[in-house]
Protein backbone atom coordinates (compact mmCIF):
# COMPACT_ATOMS: atom_id res chain seq x y z
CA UNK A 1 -37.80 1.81 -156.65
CA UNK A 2 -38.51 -0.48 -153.69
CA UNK A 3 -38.23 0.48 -150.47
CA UNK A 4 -36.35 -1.38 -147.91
CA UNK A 5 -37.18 -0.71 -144.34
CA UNK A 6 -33.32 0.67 -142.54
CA UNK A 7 -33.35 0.66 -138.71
CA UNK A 8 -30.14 2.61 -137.99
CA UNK A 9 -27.74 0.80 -135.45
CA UNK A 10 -25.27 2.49 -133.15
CA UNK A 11 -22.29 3.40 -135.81
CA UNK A 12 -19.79 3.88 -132.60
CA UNK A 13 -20.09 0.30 -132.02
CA UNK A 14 -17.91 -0.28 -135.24
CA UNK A 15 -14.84 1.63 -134.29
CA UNK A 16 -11.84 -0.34 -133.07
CA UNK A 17 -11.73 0.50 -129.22
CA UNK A 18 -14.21 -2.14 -127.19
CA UNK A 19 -15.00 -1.96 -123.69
CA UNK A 20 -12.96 -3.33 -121.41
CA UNK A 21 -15.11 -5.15 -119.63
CA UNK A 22 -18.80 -6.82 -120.53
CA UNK A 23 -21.70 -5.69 -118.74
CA UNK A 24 -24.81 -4.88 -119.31
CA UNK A 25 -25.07 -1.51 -120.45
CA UNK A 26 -27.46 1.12 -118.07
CA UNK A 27 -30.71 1.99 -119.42
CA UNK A 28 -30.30 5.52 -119.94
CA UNK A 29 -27.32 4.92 -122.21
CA UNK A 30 -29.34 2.37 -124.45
CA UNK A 31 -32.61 5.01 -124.93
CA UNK A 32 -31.51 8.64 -124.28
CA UNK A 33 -33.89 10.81 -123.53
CA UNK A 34 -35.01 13.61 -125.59
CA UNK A 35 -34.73 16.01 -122.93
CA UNK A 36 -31.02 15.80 -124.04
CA UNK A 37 -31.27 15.84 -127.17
CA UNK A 38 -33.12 19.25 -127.60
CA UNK A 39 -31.19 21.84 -129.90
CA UNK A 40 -28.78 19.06 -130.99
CA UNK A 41 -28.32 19.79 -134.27
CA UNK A 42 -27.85 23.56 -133.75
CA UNK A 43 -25.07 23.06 -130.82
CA UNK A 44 -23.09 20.91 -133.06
CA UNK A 45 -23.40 23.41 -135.76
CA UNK A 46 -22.27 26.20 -133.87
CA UNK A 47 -19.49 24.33 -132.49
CA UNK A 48 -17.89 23.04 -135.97
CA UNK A 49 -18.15 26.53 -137.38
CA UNK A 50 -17.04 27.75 -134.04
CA UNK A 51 -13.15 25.54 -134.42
CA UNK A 52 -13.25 25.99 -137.89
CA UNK A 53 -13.35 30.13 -137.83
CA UNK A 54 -17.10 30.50 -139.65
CA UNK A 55 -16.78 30.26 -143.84
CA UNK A 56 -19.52 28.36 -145.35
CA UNK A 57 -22.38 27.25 -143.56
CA UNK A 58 -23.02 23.43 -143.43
CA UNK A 59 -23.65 20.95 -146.09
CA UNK A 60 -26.16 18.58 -147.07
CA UNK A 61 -23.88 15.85 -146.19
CA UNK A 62 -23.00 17.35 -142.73
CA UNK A 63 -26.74 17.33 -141.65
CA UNK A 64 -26.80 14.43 -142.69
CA UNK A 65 -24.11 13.04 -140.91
CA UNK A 66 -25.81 15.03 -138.03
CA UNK A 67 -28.46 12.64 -138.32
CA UNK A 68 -26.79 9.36 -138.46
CA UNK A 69 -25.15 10.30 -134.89
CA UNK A 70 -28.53 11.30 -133.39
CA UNK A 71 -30.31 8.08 -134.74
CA UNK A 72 -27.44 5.85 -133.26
CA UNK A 73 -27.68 7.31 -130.28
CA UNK A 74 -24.39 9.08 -130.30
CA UNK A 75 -24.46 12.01 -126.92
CA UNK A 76 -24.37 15.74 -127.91
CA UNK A 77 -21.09 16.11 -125.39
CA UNK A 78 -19.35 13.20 -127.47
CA UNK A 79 -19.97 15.18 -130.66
CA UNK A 80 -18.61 18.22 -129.18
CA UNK A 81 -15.52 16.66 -127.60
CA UNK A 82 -15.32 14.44 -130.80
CA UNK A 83 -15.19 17.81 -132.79
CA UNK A 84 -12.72 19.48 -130.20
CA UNK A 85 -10.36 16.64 -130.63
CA UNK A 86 -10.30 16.58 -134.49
CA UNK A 87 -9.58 20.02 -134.38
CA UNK A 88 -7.22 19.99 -131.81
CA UNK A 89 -4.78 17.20 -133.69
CA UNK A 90 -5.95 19.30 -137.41
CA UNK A 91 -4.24 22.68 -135.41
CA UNK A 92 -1.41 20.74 -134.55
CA UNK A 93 -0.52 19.88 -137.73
CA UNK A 94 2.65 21.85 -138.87
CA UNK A 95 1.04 22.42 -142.45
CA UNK A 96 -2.05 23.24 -143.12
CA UNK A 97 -2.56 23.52 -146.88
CA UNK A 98 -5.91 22.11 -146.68
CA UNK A 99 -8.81 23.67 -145.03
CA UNK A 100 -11.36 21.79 -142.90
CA UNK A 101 -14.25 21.68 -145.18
CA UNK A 102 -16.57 19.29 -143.77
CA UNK A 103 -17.82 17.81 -140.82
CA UNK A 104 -17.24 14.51 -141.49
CA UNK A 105 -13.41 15.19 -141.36
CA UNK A 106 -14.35 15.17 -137.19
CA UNK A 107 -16.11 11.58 -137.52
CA UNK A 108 -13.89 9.10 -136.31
CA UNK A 109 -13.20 11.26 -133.30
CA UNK A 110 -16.88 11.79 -132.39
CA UNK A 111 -17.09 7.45 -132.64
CA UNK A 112 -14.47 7.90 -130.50
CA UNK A 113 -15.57 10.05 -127.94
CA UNK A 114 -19.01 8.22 -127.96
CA UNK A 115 -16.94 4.63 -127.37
CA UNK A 116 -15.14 6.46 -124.65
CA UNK A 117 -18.28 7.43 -122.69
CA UNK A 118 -20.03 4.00 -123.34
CA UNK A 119 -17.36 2.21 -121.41
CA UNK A 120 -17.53 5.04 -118.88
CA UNK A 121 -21.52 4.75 -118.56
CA UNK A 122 -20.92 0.95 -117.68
CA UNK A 123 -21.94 -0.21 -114.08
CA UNK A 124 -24.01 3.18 -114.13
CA UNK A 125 -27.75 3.47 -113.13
CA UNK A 126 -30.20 5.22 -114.84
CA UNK A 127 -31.73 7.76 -113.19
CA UNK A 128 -35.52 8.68 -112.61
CA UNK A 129 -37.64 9.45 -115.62
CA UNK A 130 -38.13 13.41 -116.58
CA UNK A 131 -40.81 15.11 -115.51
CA UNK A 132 -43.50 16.95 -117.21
CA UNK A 133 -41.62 20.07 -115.67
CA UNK A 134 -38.36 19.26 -117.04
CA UNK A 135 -39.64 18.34 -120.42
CA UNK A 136 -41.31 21.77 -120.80
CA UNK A 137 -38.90 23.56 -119.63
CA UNK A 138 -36.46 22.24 -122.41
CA UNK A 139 -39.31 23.46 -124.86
CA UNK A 140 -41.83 20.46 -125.18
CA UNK A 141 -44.83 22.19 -123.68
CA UNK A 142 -47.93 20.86 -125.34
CA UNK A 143 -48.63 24.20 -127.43
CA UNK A 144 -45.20 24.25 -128.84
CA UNK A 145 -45.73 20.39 -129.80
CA UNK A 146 -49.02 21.34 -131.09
CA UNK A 147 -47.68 24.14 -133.55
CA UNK A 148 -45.02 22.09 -134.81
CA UNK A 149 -47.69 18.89 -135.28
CA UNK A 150 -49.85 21.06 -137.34
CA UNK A 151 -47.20 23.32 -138.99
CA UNK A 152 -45.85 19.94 -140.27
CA UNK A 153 -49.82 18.63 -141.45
CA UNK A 154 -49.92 21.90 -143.44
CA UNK A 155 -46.77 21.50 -145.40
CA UNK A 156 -48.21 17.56 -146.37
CA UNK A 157 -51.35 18.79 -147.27
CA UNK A 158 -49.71 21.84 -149.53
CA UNK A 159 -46.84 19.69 -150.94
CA UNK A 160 -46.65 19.18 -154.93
CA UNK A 161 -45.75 15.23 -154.80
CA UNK A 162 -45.29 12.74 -157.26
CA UNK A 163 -47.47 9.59 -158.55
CA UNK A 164 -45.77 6.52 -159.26
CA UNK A 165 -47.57 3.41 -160.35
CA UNK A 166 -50.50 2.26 -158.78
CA UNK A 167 -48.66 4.58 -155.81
CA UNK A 168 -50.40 8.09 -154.38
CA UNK A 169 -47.75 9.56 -152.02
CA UNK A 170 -50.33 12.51 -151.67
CA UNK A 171 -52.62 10.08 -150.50
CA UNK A 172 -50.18 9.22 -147.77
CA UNK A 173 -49.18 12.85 -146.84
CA UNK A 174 -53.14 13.60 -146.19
CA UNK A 175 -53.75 10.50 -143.87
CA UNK A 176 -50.28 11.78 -142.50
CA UNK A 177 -51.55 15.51 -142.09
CA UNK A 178 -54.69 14.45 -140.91
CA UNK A 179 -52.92 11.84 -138.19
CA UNK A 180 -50.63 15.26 -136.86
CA UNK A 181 -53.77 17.39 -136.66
CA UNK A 182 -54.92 14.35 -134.54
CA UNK A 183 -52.26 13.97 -132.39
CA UNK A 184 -51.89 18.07 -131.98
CA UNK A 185 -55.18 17.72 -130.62
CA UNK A 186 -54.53 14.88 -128.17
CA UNK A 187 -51.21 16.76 -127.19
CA UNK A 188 -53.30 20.13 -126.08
CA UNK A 189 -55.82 18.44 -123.98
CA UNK A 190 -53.63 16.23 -122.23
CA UNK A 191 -51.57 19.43 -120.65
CA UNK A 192 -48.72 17.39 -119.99
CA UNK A 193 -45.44 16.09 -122.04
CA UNK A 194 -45.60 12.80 -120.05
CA UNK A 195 -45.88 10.61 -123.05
CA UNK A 196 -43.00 12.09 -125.70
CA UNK A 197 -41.55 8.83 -126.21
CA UNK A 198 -44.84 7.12 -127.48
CA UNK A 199 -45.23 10.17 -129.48
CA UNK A 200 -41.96 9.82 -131.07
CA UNK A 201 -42.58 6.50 -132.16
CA UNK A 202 -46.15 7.54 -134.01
CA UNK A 203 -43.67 10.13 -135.79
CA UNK A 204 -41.29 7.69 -136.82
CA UNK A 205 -43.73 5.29 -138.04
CA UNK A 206 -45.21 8.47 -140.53
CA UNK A 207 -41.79 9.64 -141.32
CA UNK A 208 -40.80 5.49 -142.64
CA UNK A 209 -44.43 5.74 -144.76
CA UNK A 210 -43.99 8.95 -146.33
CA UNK A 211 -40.16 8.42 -147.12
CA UNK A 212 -41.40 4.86 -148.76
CA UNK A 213 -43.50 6.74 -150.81
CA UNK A 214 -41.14 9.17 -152.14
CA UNK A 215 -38.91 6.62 -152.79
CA UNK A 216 -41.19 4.49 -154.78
CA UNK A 217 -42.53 7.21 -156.81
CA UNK A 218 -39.51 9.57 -157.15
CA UNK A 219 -37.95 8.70 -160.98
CA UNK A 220 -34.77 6.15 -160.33
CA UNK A 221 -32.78 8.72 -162.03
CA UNK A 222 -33.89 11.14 -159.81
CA UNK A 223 -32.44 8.85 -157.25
CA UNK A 224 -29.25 7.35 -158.37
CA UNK A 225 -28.15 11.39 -159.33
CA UNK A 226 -28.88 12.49 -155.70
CA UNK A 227 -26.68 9.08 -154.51
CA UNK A 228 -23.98 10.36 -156.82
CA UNK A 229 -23.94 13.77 -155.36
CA UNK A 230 -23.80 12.10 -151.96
CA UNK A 231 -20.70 10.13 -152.98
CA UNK A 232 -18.64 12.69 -154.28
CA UNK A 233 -18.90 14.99 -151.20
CA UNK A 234 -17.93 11.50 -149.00
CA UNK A 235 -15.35 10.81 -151.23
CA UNK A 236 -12.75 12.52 -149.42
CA UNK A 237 -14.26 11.04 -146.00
CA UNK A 238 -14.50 7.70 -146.65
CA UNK A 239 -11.54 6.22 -144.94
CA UNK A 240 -12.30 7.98 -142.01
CA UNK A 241 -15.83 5.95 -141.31
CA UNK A 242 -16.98 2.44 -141.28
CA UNK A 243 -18.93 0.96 -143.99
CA UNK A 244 -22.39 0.95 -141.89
CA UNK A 245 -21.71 4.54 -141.42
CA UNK A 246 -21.30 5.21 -144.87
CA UNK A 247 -24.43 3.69 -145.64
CA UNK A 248 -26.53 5.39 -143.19
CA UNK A 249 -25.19 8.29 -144.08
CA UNK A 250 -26.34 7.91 -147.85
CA UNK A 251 -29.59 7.02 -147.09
CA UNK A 252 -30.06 10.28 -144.75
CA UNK A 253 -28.61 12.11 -147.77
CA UNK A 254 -30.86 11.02 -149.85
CA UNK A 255 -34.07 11.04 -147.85
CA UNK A 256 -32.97 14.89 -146.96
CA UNK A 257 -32.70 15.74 -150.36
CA UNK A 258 -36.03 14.31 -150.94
CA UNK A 259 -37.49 16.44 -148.91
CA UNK A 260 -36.30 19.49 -150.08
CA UNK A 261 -37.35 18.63 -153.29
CA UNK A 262 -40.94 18.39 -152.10
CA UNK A 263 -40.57 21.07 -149.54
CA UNK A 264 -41.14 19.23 -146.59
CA UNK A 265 -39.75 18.76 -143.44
CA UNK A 266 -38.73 16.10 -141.08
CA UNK A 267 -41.79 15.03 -138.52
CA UNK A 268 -39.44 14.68 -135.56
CA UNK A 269 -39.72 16.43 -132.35
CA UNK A 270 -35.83 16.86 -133.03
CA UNK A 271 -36.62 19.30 -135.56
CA UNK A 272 -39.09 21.83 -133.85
């Protein structure tokens, strides 16, 4: 299967509400900081099965949705007021037959809430950038990065991967593992979380190798069954997102399910 490169683009951005006026939009609103971003997934979590009333724990699809709003750059407080408000109009409701079994029954208020605090950012200035003080004390010291970095090389260099043709995706995962151990090491001496950004990025560009590799060497039926799972559990969701949503949030499906086929995990400081 070939890989095609996806660079995820602000979903909001497709819902019907558009600001009300054009202007340039501040700085911190176009590249959030990760300061603010730490503990996202768990926060929304806890808040869906908080307004739900606890049940079943999350689905694949929801983390994956979880995903798509943290790569588009969707804020943590519009998820939760997003979340609030679908379950504030679902309570409403004078029957209730139906229970509220996924997350991605909340979507189109989360876009909406996002949209809503775009247009409010407008005309705003971005602040100064975090310091190394902050970022640690939001749990980036350089230890705690270094653990994760090399928690993360062991699981590459212990994973049972596939071989496709004239493809090694364990050949990857060691030059990945052996990149993290690298970068741990970097991280430790430097005593400082001034450069999380640039470290990001060296993340990202591992995370788009290895998931080209599983792609290309992972059977296509292997594939096209996990894309079927993922469109049966969106069926009942579709209407309620827009079709670059939908796509996204196949493609996060499917990568997630790849790796817990392989037993990996994401390389993300998201996900320490």
């Amino acid at each position: 299967m070939q890989y095609r490169q996806f660079r995820p683009t602000p979903i909001y951005s497709h819902t019907k509400r558009a600001p009300a006026v054009r202007q340039k939009q501040p700085s911190f609103w176009r590249k959030p900081r990760m300061e603010n971003y730490f503990k996202y997934f768990t926060e929304i979590e806890d808040q869906f099965l908080r307004r739900r009333g606890g049940g079943l724990l999350l689905t694949t699809l929801d983390w994956a949705l979880i995903e798509t709003w943290k790569d588009a750059a969707v804020p943590l407080e519009a998820a939760l007021r997003g979340i609030d408000a679908a379950f504030d109009r679902y309570d409403q409701r004078p029957s209730k037959t139906k229970k509220v079994n996924s997350l991605a029954y909340c979507s189109q208020e989360v876009l909406a809430a996002a949209e809503d605090m775009k247009e409010a950012a407008v005309g705003a200035f971005a602040g100064d950038p975090p310091s190394a003080k902050s970022a640690a004390a939001q749990g980036f010291e350089p230890a705690t990065i270094a653990a994760f970095l090399r928690r993360n090389a062991d699981l590459l260099e212990a994973a049972k991967l596939p071989h496709g043709a004239g493809l090694s995706v364990y050949a990857i995962a060691i030059d990945s593992a052996a990149t993290l151990r690298k970068l741990a090491t970097e991280t430790e001496s430097l005593k400082a979380t001034s450069r999380l950004e640039d470290l990001e990025r060296h993340l990202t560009v591992l995370e788009e190798k290895l998931f080209a590799g599983l792609l290309a060497a992972t059977p296509d039926e292997d594939i096209v069954a996990v894309r079927g799972q993922a469109d049966r559990e969106l069926a009942p969701y579709r209407r309620k997102m827009s079709a670059p949503q939908i796509e996204q949030l196949q493609k996060q499906y499917v990568h997630k399910r790849l790796l817990e086929k392989y037993s990996l995990s994401r390389l993300s400081l998201f996900y320490m």
